[in-house]
N, C-alpha and C. Protein backbone atom coordinates (compact mmCIF):
# COMPACT_ATOMS: atom_id res chain seq x y z
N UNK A 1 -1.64 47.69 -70.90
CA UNK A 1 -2.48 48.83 -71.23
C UNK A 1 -3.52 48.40 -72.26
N UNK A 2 -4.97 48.78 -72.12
CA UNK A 2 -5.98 48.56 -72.85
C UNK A 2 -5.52 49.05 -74.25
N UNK A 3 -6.06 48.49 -75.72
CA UNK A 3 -6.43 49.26 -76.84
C UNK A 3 -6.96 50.58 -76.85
N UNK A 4 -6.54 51.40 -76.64
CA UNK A 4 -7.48 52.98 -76.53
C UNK A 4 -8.96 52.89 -77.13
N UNK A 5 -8.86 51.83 -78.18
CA UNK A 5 -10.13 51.43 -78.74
C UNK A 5 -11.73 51.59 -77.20
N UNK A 6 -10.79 51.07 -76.47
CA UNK A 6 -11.64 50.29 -75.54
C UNK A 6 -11.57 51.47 -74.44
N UNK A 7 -11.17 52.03 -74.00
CA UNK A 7 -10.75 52.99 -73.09
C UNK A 7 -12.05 53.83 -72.27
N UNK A 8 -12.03 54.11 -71.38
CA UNK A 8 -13.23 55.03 -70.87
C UNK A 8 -13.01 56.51 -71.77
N UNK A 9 -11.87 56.96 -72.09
CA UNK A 9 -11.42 58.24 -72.38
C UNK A 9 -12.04 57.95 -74.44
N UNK A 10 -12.09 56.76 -74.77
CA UNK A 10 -12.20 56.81 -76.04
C UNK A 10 -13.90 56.72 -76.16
N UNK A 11 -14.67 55.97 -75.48
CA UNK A 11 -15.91 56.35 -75.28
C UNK A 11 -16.70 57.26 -75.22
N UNK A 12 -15.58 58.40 -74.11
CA UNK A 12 -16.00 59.25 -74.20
C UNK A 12 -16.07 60.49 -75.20
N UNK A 13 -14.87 60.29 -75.60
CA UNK A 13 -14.63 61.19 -77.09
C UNK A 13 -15.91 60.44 -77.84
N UNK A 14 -16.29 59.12 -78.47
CA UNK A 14 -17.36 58.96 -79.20
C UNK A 14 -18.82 59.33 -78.66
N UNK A 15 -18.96 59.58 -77.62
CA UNK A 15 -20.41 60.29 -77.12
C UNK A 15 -20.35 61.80 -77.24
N UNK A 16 -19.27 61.97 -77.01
CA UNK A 16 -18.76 63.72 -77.35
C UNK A 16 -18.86 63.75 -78.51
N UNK A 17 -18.34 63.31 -79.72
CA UNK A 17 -18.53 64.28 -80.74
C UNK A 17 -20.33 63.80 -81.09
N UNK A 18 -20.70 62.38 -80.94
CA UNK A 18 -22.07 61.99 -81.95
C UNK A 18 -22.65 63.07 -81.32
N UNK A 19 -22.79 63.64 -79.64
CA UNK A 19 -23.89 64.78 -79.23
C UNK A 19 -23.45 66.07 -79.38
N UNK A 20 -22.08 66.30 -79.98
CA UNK A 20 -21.76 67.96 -80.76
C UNK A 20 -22.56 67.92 -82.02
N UNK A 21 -22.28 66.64 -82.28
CA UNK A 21 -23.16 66.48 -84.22
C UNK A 21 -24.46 66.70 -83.66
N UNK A 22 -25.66 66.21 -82.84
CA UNK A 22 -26.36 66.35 -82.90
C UNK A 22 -27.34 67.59 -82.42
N UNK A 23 -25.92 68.45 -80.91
CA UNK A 23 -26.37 69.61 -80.87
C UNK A 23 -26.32 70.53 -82.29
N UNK A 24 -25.99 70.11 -83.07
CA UNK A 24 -25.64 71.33 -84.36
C UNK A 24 -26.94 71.23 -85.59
N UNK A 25 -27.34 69.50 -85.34
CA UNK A 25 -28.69 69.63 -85.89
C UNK A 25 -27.75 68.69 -87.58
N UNK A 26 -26.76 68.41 -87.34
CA UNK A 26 -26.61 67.35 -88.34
C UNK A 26 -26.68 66.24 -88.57
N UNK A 27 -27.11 65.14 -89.19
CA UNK A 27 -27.70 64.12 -89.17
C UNK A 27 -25.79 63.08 -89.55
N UNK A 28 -25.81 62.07 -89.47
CA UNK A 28 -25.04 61.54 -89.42
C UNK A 28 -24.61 61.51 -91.12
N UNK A 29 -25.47 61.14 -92.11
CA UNK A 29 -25.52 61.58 -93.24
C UNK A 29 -24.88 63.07 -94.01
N UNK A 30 -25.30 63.98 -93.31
CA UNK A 30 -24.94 65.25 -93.89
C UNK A 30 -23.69 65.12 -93.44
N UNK A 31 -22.80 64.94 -92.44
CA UNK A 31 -21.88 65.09 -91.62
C UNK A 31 -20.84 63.82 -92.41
N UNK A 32 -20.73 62.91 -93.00
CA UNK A 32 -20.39 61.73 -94.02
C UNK A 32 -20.11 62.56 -95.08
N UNK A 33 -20.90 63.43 -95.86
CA UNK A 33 -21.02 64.08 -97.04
C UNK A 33 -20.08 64.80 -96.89
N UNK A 34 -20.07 65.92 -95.86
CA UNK A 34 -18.97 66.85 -95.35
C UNK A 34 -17.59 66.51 -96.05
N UNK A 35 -17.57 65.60 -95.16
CA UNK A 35 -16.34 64.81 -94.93
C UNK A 35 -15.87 64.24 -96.00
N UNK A 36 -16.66 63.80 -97.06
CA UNK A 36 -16.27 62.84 -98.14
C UNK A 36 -16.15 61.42 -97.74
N UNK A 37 -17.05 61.01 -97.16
CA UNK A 37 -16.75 59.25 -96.27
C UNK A 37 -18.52 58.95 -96.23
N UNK A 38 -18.18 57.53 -96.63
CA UNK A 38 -20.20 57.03 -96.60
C UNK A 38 -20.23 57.28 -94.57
N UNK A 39 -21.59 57.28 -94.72
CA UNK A 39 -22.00 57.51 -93.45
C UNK A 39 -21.59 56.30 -92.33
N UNK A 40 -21.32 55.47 -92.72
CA UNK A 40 -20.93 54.17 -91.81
C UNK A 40 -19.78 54.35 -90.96
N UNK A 41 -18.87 55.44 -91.50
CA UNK A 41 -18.01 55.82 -91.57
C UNK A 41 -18.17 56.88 -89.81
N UNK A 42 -19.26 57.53 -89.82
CA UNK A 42 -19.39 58.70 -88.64
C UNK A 42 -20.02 57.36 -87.77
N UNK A 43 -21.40 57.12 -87.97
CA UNK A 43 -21.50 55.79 -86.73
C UNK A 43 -20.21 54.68 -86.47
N UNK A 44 -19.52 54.09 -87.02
CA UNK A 44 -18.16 53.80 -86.50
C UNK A 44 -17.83 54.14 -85.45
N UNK A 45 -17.74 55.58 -85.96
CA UNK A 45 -17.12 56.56 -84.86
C UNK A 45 -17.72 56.54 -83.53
N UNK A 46 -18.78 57.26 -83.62
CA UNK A 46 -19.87 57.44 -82.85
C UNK A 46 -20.22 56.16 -81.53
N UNK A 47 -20.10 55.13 -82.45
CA UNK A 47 -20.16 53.82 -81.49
C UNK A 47 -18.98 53.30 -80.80
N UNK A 48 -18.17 53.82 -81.27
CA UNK A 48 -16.84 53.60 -80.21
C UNK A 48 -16.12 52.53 -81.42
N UNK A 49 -16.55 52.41 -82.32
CA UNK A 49 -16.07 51.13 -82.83
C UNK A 49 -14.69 51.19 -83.96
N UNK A 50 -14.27 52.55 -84.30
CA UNK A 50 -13.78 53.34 -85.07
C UNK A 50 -12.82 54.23 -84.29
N UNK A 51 -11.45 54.17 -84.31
CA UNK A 51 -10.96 55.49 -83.60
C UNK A 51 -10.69 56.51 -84.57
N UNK A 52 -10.53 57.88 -84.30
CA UNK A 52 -10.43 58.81 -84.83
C UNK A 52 -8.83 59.46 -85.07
N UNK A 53 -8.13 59.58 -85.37
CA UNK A 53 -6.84 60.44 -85.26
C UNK A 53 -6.92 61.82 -85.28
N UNK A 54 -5.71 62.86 -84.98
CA UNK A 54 -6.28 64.03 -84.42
C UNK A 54 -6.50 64.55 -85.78
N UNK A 55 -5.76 64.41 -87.09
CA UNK A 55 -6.51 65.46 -88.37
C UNK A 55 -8.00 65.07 -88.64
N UNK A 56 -8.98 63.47 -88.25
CA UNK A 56 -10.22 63.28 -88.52
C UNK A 56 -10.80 64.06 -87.45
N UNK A 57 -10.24 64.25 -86.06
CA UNK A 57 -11.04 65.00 -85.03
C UNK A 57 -10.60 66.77 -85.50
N UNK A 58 -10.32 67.23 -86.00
CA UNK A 58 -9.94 68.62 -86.37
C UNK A 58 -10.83 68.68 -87.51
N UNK A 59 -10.77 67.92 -88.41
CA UNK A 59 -12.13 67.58 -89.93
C UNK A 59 -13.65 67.72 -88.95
N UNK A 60 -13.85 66.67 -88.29
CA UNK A 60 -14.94 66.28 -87.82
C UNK A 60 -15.48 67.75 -86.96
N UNK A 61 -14.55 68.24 -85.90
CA UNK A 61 -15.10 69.40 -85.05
C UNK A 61 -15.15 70.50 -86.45
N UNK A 62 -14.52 71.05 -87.31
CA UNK A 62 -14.72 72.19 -88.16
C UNK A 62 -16.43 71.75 -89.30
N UNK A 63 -16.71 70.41 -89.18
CA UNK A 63 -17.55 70.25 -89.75
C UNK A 63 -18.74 70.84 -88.98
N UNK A 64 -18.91 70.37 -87.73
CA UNK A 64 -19.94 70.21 -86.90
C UNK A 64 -19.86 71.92 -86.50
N UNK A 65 -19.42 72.71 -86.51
CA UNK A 65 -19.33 73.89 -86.71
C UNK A 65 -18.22 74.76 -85.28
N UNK A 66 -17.75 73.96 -85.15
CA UNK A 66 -16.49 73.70 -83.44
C UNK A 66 -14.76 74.23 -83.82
N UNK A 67 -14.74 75.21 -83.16
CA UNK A 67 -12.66 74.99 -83.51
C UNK A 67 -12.16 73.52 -82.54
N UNK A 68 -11.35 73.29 -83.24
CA UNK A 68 -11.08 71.81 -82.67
C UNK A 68 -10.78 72.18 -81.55
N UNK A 69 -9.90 73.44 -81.13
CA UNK A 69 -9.41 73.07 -79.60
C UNK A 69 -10.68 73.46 -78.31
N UNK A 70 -11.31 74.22 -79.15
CA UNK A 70 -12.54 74.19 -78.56
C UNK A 70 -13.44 72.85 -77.90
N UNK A 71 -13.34 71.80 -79.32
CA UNK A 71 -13.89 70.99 -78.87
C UNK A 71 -13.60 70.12 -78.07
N UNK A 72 -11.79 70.23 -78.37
CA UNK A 72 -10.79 69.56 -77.60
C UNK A 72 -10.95 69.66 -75.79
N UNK A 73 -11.12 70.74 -75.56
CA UNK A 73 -11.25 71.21 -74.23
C UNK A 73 -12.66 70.86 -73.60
N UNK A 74 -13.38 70.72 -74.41
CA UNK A 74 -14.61 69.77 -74.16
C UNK A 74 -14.50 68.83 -73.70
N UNK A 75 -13.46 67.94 -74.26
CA UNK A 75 -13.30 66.96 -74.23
C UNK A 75 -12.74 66.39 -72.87
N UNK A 76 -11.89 67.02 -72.47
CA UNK A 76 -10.98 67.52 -71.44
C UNK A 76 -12.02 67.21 -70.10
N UNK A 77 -12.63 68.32 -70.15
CA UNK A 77 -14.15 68.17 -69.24
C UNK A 77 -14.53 67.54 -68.94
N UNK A 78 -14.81 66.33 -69.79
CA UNK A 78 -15.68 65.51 -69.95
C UNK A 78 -15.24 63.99 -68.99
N UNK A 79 -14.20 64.26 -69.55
CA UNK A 79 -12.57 63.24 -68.93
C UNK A 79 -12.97 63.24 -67.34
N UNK A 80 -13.49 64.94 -67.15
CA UNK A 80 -13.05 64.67 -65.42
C UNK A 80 -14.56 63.90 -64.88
N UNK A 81 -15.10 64.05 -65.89
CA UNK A 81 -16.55 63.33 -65.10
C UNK A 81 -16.76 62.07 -64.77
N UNK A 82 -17.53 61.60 -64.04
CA UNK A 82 -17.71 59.95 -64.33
C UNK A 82 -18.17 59.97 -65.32
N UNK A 83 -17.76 58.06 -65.80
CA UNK A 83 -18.31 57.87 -66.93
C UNK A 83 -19.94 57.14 -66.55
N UNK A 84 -20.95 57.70 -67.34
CA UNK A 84 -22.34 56.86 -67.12
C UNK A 84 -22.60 55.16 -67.07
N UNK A 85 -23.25 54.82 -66.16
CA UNK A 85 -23.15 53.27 -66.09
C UNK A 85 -23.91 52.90 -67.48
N UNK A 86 -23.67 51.67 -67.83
CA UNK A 86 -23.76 51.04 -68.64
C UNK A 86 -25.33 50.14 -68.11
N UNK A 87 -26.39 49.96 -69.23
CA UNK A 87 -26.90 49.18 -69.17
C UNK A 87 -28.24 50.50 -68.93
């Protein structure tokens, strides 16, 4: 079994939340501050390079202005789609 790191399903959670952050109009910065974490900290994320655990994804969706299971079920969604080619 892959590192979840690496996963189509973990990718996709990091394109999911960076474009919830950005539908909400928060900059990766403000969204760091939130949180109490330097900003390197949300691109991590964002880039796949960082996994999240579920109390940082429950932090992260209440920041961005989301009930987690809300966002959760997003997420869900997202799962059933293809994933976009690369390149």
């Amino acid at each position: 079994m892959a590192k979840s790191l690496f996963t189509p399903d973990a990718r996709q959670l990091a394109r999911l939340l960076a474009q919830a952050r950005r539908d909400a109009g928060i900059t990766q910065v403000e969204l760091a501050r939130t949180l109490g974490k330097p900003q390197p900290f949300v691109s991590l994320i964002e880039r796949g390079e960082r996994r999240v655990d579920v109390v940082e994804f429950c932090e992260i969706a209440r920041a961005i202005g989301w009930r987690p299971l809300d966002l959760f079920d997003r997420f869900l969604e997202c799962r059933e789609q293809p994933e976009p080619a690369e390149g």
